[in-house]
C-alpha atoms as a PDB file:
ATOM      1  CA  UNK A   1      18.428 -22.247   0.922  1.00  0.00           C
ATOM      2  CA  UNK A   2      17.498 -19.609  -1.468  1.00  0.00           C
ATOM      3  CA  UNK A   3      19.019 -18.967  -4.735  1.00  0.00           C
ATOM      4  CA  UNK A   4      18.835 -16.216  -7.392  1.00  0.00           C
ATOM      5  CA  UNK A   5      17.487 -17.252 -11.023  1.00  0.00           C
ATOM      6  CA  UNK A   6      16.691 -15.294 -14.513  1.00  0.00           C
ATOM      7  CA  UNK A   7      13.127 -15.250 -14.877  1.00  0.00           C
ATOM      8  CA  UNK A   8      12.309 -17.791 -17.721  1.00  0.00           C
ATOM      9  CA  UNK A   9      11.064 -16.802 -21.206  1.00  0.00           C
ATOM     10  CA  UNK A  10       7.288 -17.204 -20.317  1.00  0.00           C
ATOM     11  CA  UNK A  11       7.272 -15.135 -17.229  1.00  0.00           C
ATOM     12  CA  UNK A  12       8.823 -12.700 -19.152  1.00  0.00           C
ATOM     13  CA  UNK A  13       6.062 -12.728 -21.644  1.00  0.00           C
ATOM     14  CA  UNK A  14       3.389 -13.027 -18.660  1.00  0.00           C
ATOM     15  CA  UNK A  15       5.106  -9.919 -16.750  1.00  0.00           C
ATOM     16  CA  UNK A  16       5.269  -7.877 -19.583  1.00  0.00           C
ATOM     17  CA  UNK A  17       1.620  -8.795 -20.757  1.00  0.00           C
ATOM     18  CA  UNK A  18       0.314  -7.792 -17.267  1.00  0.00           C
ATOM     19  CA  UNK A  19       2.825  -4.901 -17.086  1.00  0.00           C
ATOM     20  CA  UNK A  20       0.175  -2.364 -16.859  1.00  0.00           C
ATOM     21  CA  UNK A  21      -1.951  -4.388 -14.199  1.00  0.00           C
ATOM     22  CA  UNK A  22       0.876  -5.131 -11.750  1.00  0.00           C
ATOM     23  CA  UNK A  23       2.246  -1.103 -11.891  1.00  0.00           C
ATOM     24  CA  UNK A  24      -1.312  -0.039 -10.765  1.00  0.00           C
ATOM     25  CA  UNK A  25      -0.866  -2.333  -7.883  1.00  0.00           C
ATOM     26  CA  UNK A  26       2.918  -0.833  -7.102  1.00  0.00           C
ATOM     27  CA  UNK A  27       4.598  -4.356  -7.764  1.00  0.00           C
ATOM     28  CA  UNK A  28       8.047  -3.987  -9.725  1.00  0.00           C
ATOM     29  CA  UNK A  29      10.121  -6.674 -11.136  1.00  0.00           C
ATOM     30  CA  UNK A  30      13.558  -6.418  -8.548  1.00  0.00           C
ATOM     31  CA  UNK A  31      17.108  -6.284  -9.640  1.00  0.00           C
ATOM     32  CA  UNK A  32      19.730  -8.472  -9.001  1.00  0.00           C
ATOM     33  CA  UNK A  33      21.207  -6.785  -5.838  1.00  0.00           C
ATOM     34  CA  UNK A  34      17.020  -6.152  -4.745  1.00  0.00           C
ATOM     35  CA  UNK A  35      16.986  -9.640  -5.294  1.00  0.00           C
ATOM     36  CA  UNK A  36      19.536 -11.266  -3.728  1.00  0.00           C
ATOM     37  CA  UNK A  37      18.698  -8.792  -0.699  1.00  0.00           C
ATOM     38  CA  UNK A  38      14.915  -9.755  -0.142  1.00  0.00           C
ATOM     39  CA  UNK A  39      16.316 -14.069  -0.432  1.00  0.00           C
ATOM     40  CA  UNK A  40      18.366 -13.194   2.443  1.00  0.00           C
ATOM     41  CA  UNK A  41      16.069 -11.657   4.419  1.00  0.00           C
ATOM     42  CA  UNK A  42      13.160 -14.345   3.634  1.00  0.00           C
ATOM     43  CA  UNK A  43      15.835 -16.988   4.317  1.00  0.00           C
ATOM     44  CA  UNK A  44      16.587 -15.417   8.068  1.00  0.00           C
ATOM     45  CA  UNK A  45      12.736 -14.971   8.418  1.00  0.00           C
ATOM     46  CA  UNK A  46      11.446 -18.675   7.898  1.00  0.00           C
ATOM     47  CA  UNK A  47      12.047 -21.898  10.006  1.00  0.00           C
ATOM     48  CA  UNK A  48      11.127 -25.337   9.914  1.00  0.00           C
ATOM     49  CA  UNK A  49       7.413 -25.746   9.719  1.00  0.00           C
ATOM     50  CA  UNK A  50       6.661 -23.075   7.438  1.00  0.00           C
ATOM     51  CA  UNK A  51       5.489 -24.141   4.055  1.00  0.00           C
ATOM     52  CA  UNK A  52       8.050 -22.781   2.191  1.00  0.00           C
ATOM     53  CA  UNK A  53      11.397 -23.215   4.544  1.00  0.00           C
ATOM     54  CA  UNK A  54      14.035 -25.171   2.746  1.00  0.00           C
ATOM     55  CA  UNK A  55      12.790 -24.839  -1.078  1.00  0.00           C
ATOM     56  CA  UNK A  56      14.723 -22.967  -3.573  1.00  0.00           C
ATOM     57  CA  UNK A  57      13.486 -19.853  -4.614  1.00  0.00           C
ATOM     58  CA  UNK A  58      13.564 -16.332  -6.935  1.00  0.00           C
ATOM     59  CA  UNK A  59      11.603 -13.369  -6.205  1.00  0.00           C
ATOM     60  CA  UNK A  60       9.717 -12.226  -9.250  1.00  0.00           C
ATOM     61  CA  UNK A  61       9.000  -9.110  -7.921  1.00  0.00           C
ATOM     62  CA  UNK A  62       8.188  -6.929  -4.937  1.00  0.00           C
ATOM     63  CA  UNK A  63       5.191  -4.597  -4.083  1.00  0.00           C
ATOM     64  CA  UNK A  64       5.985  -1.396  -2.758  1.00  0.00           C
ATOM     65  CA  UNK A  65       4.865  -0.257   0.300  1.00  0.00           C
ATOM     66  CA  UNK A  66       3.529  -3.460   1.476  1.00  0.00           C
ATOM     67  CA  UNK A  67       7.128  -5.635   2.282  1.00  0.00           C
ATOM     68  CA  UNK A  68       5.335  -8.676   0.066  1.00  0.00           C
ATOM     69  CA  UNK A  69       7.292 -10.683  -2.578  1.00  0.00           C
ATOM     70  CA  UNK A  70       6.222 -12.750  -5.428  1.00  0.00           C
ATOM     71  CA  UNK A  71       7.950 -15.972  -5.560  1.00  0.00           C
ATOM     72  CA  UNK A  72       8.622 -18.483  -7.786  1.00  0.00           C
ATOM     73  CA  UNK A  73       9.490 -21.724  -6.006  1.00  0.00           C
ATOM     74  CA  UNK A  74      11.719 -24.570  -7.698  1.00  0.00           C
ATOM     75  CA  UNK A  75       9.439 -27.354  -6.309  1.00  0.00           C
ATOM     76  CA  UNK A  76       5.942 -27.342  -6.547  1.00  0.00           C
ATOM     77  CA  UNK A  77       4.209 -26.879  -2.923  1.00  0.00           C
ATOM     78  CA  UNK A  78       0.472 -28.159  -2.626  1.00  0.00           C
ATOM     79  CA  UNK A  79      -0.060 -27.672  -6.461  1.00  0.00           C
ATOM     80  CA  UNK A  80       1.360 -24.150  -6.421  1.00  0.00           C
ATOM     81  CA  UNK A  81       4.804 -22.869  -8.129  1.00  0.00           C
ATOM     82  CA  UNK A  82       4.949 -19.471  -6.530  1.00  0.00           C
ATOM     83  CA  UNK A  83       4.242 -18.004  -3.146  1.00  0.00           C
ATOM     84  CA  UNK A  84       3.483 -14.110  -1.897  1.00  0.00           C
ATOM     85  CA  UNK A  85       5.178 -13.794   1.272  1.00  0.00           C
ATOM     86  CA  UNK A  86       4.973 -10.682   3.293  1.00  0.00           C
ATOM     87  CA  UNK A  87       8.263 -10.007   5.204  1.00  0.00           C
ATOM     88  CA  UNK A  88       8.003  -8.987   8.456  1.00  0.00           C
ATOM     89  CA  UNK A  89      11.920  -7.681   8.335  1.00  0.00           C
ATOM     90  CA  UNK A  90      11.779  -8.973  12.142  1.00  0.00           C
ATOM     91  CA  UNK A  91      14.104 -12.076  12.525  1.00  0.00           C
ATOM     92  CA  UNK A  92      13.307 -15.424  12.208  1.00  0.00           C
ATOM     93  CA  UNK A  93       9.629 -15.710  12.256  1.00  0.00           C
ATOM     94  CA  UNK A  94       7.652 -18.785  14.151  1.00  0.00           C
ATOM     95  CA  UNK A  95       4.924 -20.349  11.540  1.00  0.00           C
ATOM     96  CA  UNK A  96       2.673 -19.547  10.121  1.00  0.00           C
ATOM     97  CA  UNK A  97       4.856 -15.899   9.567  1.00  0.00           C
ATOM     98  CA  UNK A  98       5.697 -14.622   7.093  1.00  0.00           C
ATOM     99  CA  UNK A  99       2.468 -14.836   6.072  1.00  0.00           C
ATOM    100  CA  UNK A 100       2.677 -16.966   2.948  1.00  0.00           C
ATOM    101  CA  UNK A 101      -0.069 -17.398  -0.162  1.00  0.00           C
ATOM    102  CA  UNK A 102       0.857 -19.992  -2.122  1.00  0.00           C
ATOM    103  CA  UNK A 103      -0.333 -19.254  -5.928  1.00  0.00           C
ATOM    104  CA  UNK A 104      -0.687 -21.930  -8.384  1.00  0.00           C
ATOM    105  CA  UNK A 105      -1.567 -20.081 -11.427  1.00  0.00           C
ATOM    106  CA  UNK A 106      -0.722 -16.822 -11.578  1.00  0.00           C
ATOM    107  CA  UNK A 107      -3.515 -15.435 -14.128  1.00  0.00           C
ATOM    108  CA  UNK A 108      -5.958 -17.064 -11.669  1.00  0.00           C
ATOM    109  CA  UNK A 109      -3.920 -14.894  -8.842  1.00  0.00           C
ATOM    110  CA  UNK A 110      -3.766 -11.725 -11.090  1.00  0.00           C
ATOM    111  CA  UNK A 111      -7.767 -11.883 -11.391  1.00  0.00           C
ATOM    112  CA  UNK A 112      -8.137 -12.583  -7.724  1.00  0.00           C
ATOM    113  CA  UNK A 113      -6.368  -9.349  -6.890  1.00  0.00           C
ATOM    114  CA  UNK A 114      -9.049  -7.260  -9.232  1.00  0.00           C
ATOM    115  CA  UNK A 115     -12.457  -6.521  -7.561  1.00  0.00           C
ATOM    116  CA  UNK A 116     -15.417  -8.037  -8.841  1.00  0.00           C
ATOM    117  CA  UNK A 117     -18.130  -5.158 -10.515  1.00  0.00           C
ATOM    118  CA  UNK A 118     -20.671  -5.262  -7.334  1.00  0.00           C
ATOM    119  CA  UNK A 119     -17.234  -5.110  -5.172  1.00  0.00           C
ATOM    120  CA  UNK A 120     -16.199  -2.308  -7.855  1.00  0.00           C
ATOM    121  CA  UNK A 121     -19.233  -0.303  -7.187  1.00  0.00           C
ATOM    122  CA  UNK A 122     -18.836  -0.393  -3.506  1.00  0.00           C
ATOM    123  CA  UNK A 123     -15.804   0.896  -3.479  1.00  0.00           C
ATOM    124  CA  UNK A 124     -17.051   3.751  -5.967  1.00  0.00           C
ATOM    125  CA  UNK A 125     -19.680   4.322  -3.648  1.00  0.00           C
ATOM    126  CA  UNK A 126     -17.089   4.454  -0.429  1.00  0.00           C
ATOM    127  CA  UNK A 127     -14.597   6.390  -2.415  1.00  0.00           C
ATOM    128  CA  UNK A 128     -17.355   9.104  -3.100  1.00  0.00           C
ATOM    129  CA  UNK A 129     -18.953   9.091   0.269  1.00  0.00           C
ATOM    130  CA  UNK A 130     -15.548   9.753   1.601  1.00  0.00           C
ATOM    131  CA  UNK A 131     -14.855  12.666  -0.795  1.00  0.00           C
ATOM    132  CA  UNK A 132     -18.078  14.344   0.121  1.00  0.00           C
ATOM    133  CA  UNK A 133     -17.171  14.216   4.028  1.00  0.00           C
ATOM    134  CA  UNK A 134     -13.361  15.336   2.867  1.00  0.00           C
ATOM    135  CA  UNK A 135     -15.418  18.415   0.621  1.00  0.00           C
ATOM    136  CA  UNK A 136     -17.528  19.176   3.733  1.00  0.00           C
ATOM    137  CA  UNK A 137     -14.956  18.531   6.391  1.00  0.00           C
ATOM    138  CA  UNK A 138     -13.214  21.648   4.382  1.00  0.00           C
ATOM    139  CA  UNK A 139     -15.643  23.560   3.760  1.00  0.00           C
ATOM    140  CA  UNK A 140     -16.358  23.679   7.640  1.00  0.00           C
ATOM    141  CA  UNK A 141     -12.968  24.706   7.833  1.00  0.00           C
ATOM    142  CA  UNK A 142     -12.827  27.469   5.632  1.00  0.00           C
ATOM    143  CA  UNK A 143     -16.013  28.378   7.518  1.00  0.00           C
ATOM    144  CA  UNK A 144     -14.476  28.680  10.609  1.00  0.00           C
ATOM    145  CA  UNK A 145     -11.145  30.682   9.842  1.00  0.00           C
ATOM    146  CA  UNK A 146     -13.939  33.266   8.053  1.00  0.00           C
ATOM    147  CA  UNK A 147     -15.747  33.266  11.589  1.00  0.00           C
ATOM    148  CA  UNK A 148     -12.590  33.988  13.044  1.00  0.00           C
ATOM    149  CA  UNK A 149     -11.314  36.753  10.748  1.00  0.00           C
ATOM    150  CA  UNK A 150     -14.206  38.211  11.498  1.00  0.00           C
ATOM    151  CA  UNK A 151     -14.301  37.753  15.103  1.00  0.00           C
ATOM    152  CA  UNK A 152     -10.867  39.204  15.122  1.00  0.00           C
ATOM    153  CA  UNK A 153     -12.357  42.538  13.536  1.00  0.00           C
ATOM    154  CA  UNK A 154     -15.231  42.805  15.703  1.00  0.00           C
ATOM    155  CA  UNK A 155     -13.167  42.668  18.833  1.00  0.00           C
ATOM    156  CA  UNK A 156     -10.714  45.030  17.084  1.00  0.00           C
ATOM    157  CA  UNK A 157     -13.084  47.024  16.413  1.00  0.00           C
ATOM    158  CA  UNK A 158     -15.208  46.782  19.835  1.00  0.00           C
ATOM    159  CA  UNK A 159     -11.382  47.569  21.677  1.00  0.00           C
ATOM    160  CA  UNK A 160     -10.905  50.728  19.368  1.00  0.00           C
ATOM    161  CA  UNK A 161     -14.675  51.845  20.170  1.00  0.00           C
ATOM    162  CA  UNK A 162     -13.689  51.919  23.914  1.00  0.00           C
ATOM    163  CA  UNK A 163     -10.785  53.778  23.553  1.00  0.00           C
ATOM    164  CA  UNK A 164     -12.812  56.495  21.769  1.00  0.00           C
ATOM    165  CA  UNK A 165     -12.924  59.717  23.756  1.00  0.00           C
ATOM    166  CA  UNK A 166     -16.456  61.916  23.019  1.00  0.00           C
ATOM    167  CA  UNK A 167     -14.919  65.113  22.390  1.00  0.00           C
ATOM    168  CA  UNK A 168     -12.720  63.364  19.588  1.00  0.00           C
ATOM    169  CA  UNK A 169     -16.356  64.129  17.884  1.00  0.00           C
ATOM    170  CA  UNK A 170     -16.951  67.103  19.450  1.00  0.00           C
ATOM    171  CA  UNK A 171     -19.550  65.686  22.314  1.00  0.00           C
END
């Protein structure tokens, strides 16, 4: 059974201290409603055998686009107090789904989500390969709508041309 709880004072301090960190990754604290919403939907998604079935819990927060949660459990699982579930918003779910992290220190978590500087400069490099294909993948297709245009007036022009009668310039 799930229940809904205030965040207490020092994840209050830790969310707002990592405010800036968790909004670049599109996770947002919930509301009540939000709240009591995404419990009822992790409670009809897990069954015995998953980690987390039958502890209390309150979602933290939610990332968007992705269906995960950030939980904070009442009972300490394996050494960890909170869990990131991803819902599957599909029924009841057989273990191991919804895939569940369980997070026992949630700094250690936050810097686990941030790439490392070689994995940093990879994705640098991958993010400016890819723009370069994007730059030439549109410059090919302004290319080819100029080829057209022009194609278009060439056979306009080569249609008119056969139409032309000599004496129209006095042949």
């Amino acid at each position: 059974m799930m229940n809904s709880l205030n965040l207490a004072e020092d994840e209050q301090a830790w969310f707002i201290s990592h405010q800036a960190d968790l909004s670049d990754m599109g996770f947002e604290l919930v509301t009540p409603d939000r709240n009591a919403g995404l419990l009822k939907q992790l409670e009809l998604e897990l069954s015995p055998g998953h980690p987390i079935y039958g502890n209390n819990a309150n979602v933290l927060g939610a990332f968007s686009g992705t269906d995960d949660i950030l939980l904070k459990l009442d009972s300490e699982i394996e050494g960890a107090r909170y869990a990131l579930v991803h819902l599957t918003w599909g029924g009841t779910q057989t273990p191991p789904w919804p895939s569940t992290q369980l997070i026992a220190d949630l700094d250690e978590w936050l810097v686990s989500l941030n790439p490392s500087p070689e994995e940093e400069l990879a994705i640098q490099k991958f993010n400016a390969q890819r723009r370069r294909r994007e730059q030439r993948r549109n410059q090919l297709s302004q290319l080819g709508f100029y080829l057209f245009i022009v194609l278009v007036i060439v056979t306009l022009f080569l249609a008119m041309m056969t139409q032309v009668k000599p004496e129209w310039f006095g042949l």
